[in-house]
Protein backbone atom coordinates (compact mmCIF):
# COMPACT_ATOMS: atom_id res chain seq x y z
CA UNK A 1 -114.26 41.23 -20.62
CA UNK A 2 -114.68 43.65 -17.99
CA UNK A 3 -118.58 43.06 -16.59
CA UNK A 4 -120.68 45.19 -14.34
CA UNK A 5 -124.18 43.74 -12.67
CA UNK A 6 -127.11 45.76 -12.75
CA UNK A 7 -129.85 45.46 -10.94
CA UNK A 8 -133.04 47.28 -12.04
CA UNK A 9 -135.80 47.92 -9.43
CA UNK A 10 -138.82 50.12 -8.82
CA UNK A 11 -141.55 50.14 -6.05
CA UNK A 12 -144.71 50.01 -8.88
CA UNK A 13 -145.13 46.69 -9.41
CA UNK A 14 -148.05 45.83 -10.86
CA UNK A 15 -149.02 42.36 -9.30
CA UNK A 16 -147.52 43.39 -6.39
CA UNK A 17 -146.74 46.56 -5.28
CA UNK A 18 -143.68 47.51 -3.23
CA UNK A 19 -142.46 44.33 -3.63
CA UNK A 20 -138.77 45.22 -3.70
CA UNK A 21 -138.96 46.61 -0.23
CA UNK A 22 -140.99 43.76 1.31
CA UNK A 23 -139.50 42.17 4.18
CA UNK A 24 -137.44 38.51 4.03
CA UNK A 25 -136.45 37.81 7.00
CA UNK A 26 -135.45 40.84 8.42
CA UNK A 27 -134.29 42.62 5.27
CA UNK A 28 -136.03 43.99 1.72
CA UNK A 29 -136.42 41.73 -1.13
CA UNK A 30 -133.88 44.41 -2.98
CA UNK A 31 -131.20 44.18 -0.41
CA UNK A 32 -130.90 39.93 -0.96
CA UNK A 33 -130.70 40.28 -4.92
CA UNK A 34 -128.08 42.64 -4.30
CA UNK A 35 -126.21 40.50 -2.10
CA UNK A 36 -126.35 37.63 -4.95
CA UNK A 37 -125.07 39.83 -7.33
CA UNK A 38 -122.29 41.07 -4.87
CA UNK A 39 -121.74 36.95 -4.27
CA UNK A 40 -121.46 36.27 -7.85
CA UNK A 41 -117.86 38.02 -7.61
CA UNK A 42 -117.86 39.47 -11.23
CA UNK A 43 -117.79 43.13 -11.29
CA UNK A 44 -118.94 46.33 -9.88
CA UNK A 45 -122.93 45.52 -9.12
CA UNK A 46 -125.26 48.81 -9.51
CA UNK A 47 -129.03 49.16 -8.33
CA UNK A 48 -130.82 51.15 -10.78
CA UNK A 49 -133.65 52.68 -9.17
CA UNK A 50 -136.70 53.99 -9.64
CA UNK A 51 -137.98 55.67 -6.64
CA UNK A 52 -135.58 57.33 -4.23
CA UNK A 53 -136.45 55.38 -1.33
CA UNK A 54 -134.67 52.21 -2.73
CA UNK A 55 -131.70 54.39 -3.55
CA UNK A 56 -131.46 55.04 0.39
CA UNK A 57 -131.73 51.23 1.23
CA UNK A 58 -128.83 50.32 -0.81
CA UNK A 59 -126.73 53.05 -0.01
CA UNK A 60 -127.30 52.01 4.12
CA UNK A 61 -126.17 48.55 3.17
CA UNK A 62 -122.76 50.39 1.84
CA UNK A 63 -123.79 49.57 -2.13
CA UNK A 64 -123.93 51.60 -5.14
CA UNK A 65 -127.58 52.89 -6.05
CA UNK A 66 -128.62 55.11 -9.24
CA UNK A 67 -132.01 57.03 -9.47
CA UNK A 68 -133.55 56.74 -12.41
CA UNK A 69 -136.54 57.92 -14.40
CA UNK A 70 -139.73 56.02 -12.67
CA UNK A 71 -141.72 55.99 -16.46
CA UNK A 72 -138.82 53.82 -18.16
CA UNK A 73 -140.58 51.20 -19.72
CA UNK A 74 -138.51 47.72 -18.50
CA UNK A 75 -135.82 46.57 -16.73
CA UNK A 76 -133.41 47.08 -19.92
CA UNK A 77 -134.17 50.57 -20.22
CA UNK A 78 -133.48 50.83 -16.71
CA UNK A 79 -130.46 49.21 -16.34
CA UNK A 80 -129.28 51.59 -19.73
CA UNK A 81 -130.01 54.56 -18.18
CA UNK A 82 -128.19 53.40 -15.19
CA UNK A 83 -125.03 52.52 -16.79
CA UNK A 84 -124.99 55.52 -19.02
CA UNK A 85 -124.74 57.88 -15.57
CA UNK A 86 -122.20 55.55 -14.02
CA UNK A 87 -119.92 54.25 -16.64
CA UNK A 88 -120.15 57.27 -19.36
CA UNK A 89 -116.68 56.41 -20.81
CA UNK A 90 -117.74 52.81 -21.19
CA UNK A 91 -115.21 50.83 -19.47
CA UNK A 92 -117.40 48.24 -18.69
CA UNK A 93 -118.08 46.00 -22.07
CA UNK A 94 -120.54 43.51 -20.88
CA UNK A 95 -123.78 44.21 -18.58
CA UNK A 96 -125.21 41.79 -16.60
CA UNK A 97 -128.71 42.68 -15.66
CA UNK A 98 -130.45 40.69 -12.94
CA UNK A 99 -133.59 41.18 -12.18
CA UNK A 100 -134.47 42.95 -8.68
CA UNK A 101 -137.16 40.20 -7.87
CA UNK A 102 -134.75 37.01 -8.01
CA UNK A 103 -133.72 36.89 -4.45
CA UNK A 104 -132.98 33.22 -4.60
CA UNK A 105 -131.07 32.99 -7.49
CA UNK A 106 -127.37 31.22 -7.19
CA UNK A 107 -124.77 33.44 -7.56
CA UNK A 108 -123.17 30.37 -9.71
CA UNK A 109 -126.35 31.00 -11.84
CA UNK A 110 -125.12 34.62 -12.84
CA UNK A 111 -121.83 34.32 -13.44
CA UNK A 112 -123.10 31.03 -15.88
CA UNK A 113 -124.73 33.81 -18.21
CA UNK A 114 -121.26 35.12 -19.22
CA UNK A 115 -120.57 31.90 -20.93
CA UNK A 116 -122.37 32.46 -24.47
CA UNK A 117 -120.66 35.78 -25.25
CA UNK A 118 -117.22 34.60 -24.00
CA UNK A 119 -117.64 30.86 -25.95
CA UNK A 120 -119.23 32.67 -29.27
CA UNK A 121 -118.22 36.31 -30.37
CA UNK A 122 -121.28 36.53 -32.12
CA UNK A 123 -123.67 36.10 -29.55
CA UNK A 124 -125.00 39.39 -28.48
CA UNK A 125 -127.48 38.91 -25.29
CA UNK A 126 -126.96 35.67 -23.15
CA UNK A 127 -129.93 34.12 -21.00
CA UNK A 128 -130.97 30.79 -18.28
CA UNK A 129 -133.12 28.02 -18.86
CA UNK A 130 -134.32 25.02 -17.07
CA UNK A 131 -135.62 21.72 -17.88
CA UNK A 132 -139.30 21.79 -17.78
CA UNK A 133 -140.09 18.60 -14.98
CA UNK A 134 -144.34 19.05 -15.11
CA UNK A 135 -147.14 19.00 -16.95
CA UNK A 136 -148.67 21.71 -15.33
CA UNK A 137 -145.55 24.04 -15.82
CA UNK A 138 -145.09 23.33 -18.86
CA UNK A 139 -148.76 24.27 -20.15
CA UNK A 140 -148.89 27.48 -17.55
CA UNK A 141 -148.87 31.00 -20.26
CA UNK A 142 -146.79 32.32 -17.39
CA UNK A 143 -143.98 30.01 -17.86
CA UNK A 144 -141.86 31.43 -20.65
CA UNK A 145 -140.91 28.40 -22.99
CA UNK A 146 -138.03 28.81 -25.47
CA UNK A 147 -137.34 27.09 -28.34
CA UNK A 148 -133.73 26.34 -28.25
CA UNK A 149 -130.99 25.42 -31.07
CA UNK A 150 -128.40 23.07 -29.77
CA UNK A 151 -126.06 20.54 -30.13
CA UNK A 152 -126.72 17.03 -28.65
CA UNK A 153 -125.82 17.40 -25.01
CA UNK A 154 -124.05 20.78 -24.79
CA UNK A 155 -125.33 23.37 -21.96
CA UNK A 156 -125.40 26.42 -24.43
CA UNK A 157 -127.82 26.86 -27.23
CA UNK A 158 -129.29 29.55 -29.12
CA UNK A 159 -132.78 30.53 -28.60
CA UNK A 160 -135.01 30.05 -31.61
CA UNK A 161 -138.15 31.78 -30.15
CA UNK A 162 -140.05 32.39 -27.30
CA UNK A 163 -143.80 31.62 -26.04
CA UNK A 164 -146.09 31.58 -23.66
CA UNK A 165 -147.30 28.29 -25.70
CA UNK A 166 -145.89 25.16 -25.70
CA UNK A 167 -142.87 24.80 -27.87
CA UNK A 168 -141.49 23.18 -29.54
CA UNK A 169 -144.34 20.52 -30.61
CA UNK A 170 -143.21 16.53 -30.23
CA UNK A 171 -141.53 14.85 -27.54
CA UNK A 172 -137.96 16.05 -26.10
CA UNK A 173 -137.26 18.28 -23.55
CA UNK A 174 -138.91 21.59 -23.07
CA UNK A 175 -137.33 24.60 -21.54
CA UNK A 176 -138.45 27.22 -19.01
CA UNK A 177 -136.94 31.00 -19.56
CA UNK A 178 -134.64 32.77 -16.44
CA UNK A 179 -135.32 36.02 -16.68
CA UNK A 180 -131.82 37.44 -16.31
CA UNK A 181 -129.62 38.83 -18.92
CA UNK A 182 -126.05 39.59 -20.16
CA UNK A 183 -125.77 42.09 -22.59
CA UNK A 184 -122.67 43.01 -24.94
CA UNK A 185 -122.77 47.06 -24.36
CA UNK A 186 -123.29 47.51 -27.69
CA UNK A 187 -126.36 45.14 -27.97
CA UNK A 188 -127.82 46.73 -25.00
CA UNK A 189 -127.94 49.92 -26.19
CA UNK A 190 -128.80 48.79 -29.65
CA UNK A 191 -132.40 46.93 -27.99
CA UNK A 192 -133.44 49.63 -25.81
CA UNK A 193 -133.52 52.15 -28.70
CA UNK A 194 -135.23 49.31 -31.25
CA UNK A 195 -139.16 49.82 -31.75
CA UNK A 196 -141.61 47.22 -29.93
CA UNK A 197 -142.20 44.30 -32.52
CA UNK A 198 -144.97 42.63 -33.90
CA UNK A 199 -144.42 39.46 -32.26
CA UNK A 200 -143.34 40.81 -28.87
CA UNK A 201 -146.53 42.91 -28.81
CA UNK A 202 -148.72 39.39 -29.67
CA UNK A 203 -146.72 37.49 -26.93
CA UNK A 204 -145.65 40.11 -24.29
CA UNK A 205 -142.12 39.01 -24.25
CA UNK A 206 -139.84 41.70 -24.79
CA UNK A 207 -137.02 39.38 -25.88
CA UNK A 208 -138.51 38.49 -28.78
CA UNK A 209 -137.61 42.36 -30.13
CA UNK A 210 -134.04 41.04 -30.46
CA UNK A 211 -135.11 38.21 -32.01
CA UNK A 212 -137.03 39.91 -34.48
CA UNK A 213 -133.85 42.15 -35.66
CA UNK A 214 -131.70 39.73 -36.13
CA UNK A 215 -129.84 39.26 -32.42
CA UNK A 216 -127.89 36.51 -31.42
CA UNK A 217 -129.20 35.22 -28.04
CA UNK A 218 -127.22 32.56 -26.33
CA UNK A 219 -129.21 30.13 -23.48
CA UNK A 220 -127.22 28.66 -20.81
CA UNK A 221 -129.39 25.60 -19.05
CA UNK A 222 -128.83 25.55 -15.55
CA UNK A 223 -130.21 22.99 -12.75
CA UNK A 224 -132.10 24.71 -10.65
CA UNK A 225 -135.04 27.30 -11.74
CA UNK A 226 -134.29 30.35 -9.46
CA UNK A 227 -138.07 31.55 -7.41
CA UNK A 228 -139.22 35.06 -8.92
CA UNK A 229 -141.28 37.09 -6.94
CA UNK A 230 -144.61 38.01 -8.08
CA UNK A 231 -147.28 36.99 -5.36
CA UNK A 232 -147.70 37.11 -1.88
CA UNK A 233 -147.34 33.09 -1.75
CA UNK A 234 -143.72 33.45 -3.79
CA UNK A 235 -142.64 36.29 -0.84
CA UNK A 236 -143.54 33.19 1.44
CA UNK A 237 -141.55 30.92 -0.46
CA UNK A 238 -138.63 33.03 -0.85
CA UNK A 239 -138.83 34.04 2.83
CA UNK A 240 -138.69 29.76 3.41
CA UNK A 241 -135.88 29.45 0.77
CA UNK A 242 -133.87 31.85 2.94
CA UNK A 243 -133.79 30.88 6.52
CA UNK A 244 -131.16 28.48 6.24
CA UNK A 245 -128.87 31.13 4.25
């Protein structure tokens, strides 16, 4: 396997805007996810950009930035056009994209979504879960749930579905979705050029596309649920989490 981390970024966020470049203690959001991924020790790590002005932060902090079209429509697309400028003999097999608002996240945490596609050769896309811990997380539409195939206590499984709902129904454990992927190459360029499906239109999950044609995806539970940033309270949180680092 020879792995490369992208990290997909652009200044329009929706819920909030210019997020990537807001401050944490002293430096953008951008430039500690890019530090994770450059922690995680795997591979080359890329930020795929879609306004120039993150290109020029990552480029002062000595990294490797690509400008990309600001219309793509998600991260995936994003981190596809990225690797098609940079890599365009395809040397690198597997892509890891992290997500440019995941400045938290353990390094341990992304090199632990390699693990499906080395363990299982037909696994195409590898994601994180957590253990739901709370009532109110676990009934919260924002919190992705997955339903997840595995085997009594093993830390890989095989996503079923996904939902803003609560799945599956009955008592067990219940599992909250990490937004980060790793992609086979060939996978990733097979989902960005599938059409939107029926039931990722009805939920607003994109990874449910994959699931609808037939992809393997492969879930790796981890311990700890890394803080996104959406909000103006999570760019406090984060800005907490990362004092002591």
């Amino acid at each position: 396997m020879n792995p490369i981390i992208i990290i997909p970024t652009r200044l329009a966020s929706t819920r909030l805007p210019g997020k990537a470049l807001r401050m944490i203690n002293g430096q953008p959001m951008i430039s500690h996810v890019w530090r994770r991924g450059m922690e995680a020790d795997i591979g080359p790590v890329v930020v795929a950009c879609g306004d120039e002005q993150l290109v020029e932060v990552i480029r002062d902090l000595g990294g490797q930035a690509v400008l990309t079209d600001t219309a793509l429509p998600s991260g995936s697309d994003r981190a596809y056009a990225a690797l098609c400028k940079i890599d365009p003999d395809a040397e690198h097999d597997i892509v890891v994209v992290l997500q440019g608002d995941l400045p938290t996240i353990d390094p341990a945490a992304v090199r632990a979504t390699l693990l499906p596609l080395i363990q299982n050769k037909e696994c195409d896309i590898a994601t994180l879960a957590t253990v739901i811990g709370n009532a109110a997380e676990l009934k919260a539409p924002q919190v992705v749930k997955i339903a997840l195939a595995r085997i009594g206590d093993e830390p890989i499984g095989r996503a079923v579905y996904f939902s803003r709902s609560i799945i599956p129904f009955g008592a067990g454990e219940h599992y909250h979705h990490v937004g980060m992927y790793a992609y086979r190459r060939d996978a990733l360029a097979k989902f960005v050029n599938l059409p939107c499906g029926v039931l990722e239109q009805r939920e607003n999950l994109e990874q449910l596309r994959a699931l609808e044609n037939g992809m393997h995806i492969g879930v790796v539970i981890i311990q700890t649920q890394p803080l996104g940033v959406d909000t103006l309270a999570d760019l406090e949180q984060a800005r907490t989490l990362l004092r002591s680092i």
